[in-house]
N, C-alpha and C. Protein backbone atom coordinates (compact mmCIF):
# COMPACT_ATOMS: atom_id res chain seq x y z
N UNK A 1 -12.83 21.14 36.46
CA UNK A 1 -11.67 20.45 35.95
C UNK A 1 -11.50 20.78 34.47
N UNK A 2 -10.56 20.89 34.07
CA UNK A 2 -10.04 21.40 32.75
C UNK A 2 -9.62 19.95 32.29
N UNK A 3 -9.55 20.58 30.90
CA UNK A 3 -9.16 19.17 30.10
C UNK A 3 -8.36 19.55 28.49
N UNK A 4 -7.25 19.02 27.99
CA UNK A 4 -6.81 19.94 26.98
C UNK A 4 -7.34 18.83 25.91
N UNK A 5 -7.79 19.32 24.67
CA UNK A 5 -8.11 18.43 23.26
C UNK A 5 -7.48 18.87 22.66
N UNK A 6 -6.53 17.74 22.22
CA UNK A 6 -5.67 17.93 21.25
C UNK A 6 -5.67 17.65 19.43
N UNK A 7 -5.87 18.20 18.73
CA UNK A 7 -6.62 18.13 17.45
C UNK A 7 -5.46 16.98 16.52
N UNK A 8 -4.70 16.87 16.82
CA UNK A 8 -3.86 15.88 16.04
C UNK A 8 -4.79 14.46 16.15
N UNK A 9 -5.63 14.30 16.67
CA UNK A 9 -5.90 12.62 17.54
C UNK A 9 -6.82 12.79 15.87
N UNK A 10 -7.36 13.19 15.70
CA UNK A 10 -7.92 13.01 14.56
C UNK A 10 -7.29 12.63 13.22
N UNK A 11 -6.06 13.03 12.76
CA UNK A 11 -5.48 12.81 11.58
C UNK A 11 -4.68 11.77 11.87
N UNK A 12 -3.99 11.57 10.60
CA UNK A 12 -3.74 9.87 10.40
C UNK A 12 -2.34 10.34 11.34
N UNK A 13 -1.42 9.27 11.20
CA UNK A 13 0.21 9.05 11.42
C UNK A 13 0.67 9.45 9.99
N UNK A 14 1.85 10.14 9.95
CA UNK A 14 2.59 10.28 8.38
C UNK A 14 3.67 10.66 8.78
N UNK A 15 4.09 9.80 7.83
CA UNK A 15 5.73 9.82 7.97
C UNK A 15 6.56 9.72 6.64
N UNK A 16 7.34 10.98 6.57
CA UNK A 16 7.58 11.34 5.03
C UNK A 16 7.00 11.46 4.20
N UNK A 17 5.84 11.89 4.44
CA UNK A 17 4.64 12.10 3.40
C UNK A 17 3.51 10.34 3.22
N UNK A 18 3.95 9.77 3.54
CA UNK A 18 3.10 8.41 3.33
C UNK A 18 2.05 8.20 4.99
N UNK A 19 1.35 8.03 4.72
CA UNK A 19 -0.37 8.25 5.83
C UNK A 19 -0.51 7.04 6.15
N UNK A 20 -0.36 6.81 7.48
CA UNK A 20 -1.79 5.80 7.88
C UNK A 20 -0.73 4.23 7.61
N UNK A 21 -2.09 4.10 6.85
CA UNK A 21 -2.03 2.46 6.25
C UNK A 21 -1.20 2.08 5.44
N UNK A 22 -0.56 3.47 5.16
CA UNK A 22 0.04 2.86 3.53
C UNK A 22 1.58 3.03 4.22
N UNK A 23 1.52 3.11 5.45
CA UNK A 23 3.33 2.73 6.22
C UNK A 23 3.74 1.56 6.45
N UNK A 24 2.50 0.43 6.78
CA UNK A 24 3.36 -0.92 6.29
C UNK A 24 3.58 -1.26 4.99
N UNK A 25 2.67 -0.66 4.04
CA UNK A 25 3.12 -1.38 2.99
C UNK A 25 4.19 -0.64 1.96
N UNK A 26 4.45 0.74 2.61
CA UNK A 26 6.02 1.08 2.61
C UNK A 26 6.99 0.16 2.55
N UNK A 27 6.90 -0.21 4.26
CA UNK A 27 8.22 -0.75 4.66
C UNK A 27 8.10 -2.10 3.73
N UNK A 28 7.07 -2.52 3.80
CA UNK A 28 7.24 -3.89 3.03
C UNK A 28 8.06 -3.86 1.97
N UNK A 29 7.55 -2.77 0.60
CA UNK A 29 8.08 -2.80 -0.39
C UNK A 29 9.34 -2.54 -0.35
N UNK A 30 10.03 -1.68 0.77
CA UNK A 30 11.44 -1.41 1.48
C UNK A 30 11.87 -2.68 1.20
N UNK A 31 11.27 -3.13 1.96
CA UNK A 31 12.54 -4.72 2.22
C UNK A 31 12.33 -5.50 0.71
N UNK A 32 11.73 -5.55 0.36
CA UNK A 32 11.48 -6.12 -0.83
C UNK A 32 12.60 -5.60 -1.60
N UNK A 33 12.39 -4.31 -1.93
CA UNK A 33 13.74 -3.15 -3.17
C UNK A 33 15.61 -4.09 -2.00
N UNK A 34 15.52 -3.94 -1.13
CA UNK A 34 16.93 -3.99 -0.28
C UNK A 34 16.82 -5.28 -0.78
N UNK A 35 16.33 -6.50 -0.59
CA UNK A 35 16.51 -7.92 -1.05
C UNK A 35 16.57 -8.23 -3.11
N UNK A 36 16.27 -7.44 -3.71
CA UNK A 36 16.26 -7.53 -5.03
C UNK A 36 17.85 -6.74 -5.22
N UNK A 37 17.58 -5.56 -4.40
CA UNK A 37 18.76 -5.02 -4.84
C UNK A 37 20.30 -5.67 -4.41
N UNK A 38 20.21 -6.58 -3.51
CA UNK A 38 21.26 -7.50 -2.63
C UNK A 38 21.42 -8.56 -3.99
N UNK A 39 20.75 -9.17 -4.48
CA UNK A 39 20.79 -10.19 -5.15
C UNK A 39 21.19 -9.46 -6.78
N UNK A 40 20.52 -8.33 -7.00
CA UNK A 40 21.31 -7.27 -8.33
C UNK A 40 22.70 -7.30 -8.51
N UNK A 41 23.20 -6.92 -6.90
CA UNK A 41 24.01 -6.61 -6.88
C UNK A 41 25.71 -7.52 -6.59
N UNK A 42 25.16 -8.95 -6.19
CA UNK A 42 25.75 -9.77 -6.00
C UNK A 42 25.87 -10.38 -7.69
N UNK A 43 24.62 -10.60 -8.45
CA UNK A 43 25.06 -10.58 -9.93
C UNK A 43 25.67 -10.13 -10.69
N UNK A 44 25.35 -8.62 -10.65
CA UNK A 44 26.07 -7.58 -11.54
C UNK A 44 27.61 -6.74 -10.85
N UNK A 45 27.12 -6.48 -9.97
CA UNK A 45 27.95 -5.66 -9.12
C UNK A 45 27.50 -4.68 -8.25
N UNK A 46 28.00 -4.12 -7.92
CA UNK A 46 27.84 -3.12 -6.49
C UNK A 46 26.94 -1.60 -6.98
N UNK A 47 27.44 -0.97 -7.69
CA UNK A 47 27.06 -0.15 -8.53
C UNK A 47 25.72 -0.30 -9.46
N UNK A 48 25.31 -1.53 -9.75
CA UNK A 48 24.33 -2.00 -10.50
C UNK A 48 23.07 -2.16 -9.88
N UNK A 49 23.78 -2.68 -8.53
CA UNK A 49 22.59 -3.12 -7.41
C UNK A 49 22.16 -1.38 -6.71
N UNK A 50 23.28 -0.51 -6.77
CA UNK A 50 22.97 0.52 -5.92
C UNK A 50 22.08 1.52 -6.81
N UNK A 51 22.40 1.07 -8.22
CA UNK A 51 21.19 1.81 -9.46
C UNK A 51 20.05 1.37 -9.05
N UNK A 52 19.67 0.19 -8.89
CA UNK A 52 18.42 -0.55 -9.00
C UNK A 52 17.68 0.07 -7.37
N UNK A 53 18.50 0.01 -7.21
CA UNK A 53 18.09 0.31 -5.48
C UNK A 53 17.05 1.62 -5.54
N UNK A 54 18.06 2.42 -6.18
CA UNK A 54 17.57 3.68 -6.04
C UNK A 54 16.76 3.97 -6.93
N UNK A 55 16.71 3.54 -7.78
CA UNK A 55 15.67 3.42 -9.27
C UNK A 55 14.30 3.33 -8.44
N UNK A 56 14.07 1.87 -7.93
CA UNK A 56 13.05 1.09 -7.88
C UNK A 56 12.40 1.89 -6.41
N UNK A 57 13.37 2.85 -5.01
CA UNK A 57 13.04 3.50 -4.37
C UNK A 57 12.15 4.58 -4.48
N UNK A 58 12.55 5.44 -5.43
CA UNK A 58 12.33 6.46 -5.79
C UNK A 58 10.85 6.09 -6.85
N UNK A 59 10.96 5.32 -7.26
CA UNK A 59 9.33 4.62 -8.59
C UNK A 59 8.64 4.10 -7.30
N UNK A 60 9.24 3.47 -6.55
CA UNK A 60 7.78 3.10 -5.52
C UNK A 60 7.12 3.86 -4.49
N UNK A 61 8.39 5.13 -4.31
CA UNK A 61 7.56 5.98 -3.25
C UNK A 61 7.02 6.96 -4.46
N UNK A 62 6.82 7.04 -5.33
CA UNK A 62 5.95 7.84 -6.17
C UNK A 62 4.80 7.25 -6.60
N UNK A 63 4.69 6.11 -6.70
CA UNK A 63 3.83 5.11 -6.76
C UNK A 63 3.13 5.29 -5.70
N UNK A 64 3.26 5.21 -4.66
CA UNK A 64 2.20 4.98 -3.61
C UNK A 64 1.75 6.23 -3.43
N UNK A 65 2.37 7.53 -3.20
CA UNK A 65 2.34 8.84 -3.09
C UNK A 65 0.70 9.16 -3.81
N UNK A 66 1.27 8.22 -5.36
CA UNK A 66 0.22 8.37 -6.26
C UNK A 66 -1.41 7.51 -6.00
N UNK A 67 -1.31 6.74 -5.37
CA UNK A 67 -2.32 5.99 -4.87
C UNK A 67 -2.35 6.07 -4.00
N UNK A 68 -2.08 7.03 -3.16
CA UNK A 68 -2.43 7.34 -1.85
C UNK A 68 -3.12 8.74 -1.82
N UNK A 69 -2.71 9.38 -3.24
CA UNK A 69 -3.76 10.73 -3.37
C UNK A 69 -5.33 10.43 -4.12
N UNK A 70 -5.11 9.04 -5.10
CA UNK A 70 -6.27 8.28 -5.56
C UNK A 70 -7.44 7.69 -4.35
N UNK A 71 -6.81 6.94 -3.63
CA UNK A 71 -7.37 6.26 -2.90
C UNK A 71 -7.15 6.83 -1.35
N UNK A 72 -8.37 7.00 -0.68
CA UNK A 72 -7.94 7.66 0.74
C UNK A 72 -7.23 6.52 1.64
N UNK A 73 -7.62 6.83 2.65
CA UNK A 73 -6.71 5.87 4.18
C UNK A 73 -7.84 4.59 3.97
N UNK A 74 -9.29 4.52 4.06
CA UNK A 74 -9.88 4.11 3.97
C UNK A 74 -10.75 3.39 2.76
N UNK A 75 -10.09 4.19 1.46
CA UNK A 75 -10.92 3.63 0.58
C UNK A 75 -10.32 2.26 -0.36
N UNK A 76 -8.89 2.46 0.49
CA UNK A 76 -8.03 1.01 -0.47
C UNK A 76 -8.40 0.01 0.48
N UNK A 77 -8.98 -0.34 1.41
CA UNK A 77 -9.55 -1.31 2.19
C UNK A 77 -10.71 -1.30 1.41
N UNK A 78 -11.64 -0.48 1.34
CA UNK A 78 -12.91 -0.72 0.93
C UNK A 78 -12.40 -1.57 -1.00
N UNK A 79 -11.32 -0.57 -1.64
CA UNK A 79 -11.53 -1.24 -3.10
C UNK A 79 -10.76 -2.36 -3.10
N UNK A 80 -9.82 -3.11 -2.23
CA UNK A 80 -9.39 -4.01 -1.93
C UNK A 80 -10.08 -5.42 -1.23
N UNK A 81 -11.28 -4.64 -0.39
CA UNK A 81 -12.75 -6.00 -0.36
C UNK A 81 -13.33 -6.32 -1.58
N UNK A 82 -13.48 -4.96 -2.44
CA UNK A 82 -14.47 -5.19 -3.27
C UNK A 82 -13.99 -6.13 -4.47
N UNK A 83 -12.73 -6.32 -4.66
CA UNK A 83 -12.28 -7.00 -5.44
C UNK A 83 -11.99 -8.52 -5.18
N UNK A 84 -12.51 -8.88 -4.02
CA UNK A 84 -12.73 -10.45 -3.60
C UNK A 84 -14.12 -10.57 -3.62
N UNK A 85 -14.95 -9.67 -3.91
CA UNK A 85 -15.91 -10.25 -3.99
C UNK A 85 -16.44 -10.34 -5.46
N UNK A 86 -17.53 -11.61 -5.65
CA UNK A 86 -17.46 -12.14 -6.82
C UNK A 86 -18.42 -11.35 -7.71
N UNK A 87 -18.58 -11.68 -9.60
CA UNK A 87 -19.04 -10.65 -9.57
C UNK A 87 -20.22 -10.41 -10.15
N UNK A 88 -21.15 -11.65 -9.79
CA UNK A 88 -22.71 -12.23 -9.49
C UNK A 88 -23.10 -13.05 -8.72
N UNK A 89 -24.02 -13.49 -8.30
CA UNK A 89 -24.49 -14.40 -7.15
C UNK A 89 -25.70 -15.42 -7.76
N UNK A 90 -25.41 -16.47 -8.32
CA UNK A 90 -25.99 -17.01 -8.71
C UNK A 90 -27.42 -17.78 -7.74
N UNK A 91 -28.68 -17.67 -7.96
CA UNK A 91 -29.69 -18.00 -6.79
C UNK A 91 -30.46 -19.05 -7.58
N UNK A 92 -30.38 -20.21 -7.19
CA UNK A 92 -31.34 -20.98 -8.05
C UNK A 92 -32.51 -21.61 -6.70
N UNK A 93 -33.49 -21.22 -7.10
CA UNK A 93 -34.42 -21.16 -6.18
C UNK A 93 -35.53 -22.38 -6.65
N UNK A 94 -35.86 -23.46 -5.53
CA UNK A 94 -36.80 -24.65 -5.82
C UNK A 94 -38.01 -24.33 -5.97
N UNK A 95 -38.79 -22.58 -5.31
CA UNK A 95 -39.94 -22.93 -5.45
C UNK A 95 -40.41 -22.44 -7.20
N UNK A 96 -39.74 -21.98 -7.99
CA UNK A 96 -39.76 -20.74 -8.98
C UNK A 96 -39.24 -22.36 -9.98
N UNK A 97 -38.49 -22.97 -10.07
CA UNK A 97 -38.54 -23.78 -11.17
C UNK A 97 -39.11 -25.01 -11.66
N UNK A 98 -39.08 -25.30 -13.05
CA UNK A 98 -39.99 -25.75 -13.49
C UNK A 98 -39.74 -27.20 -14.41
């Protein structure tokens, strides 16, 4: 019996250049820029909101682009634990004091 292996199963998902993990927090920041820019644009105007839009599009997918070549698929989970954890462990021990 034959069997085909397909070498893609190994690499991440990417889509438009953004990998993996960092596609929800794409879209997140997506909706985030469309809701700032709705409310820009209902202030200022149409044109103002469609600056901001595209401003803040274009700075956040370079942004992540950029921390996504810093940090692998895996290592912004790892530096994202490490930063909840505290940053000594205090041990006060009954048999040692005096």
């Amino acid at each position: 019996m034959k069997c085909r292996v397909y070498r893609n199963l190994d690499r991440p998902f990417t889509l438009l250049g953004v990998k993996g993990k960092y596609i929800p927090v794409a879209g997140a920041g997506l909706v985030a820029i469309i809701i700032l820019a709705l409310i820009v644009g209902s202030i200022l105007g149409t044109f103002a909101g469609l600056a901001t839009a595209l401003a803040l599009v274009v700075g956040g997918y370079l942004a992540l682009t950029e921390i996504q070549q810093k940090f692998g698929e895996k290592a912004l989970s790892r530096k994202i634990a490490g930063l909840r954890l505290p940053k000594f462990i205090l041990v006060r021990s009954k048999v040692w004091s005096r």
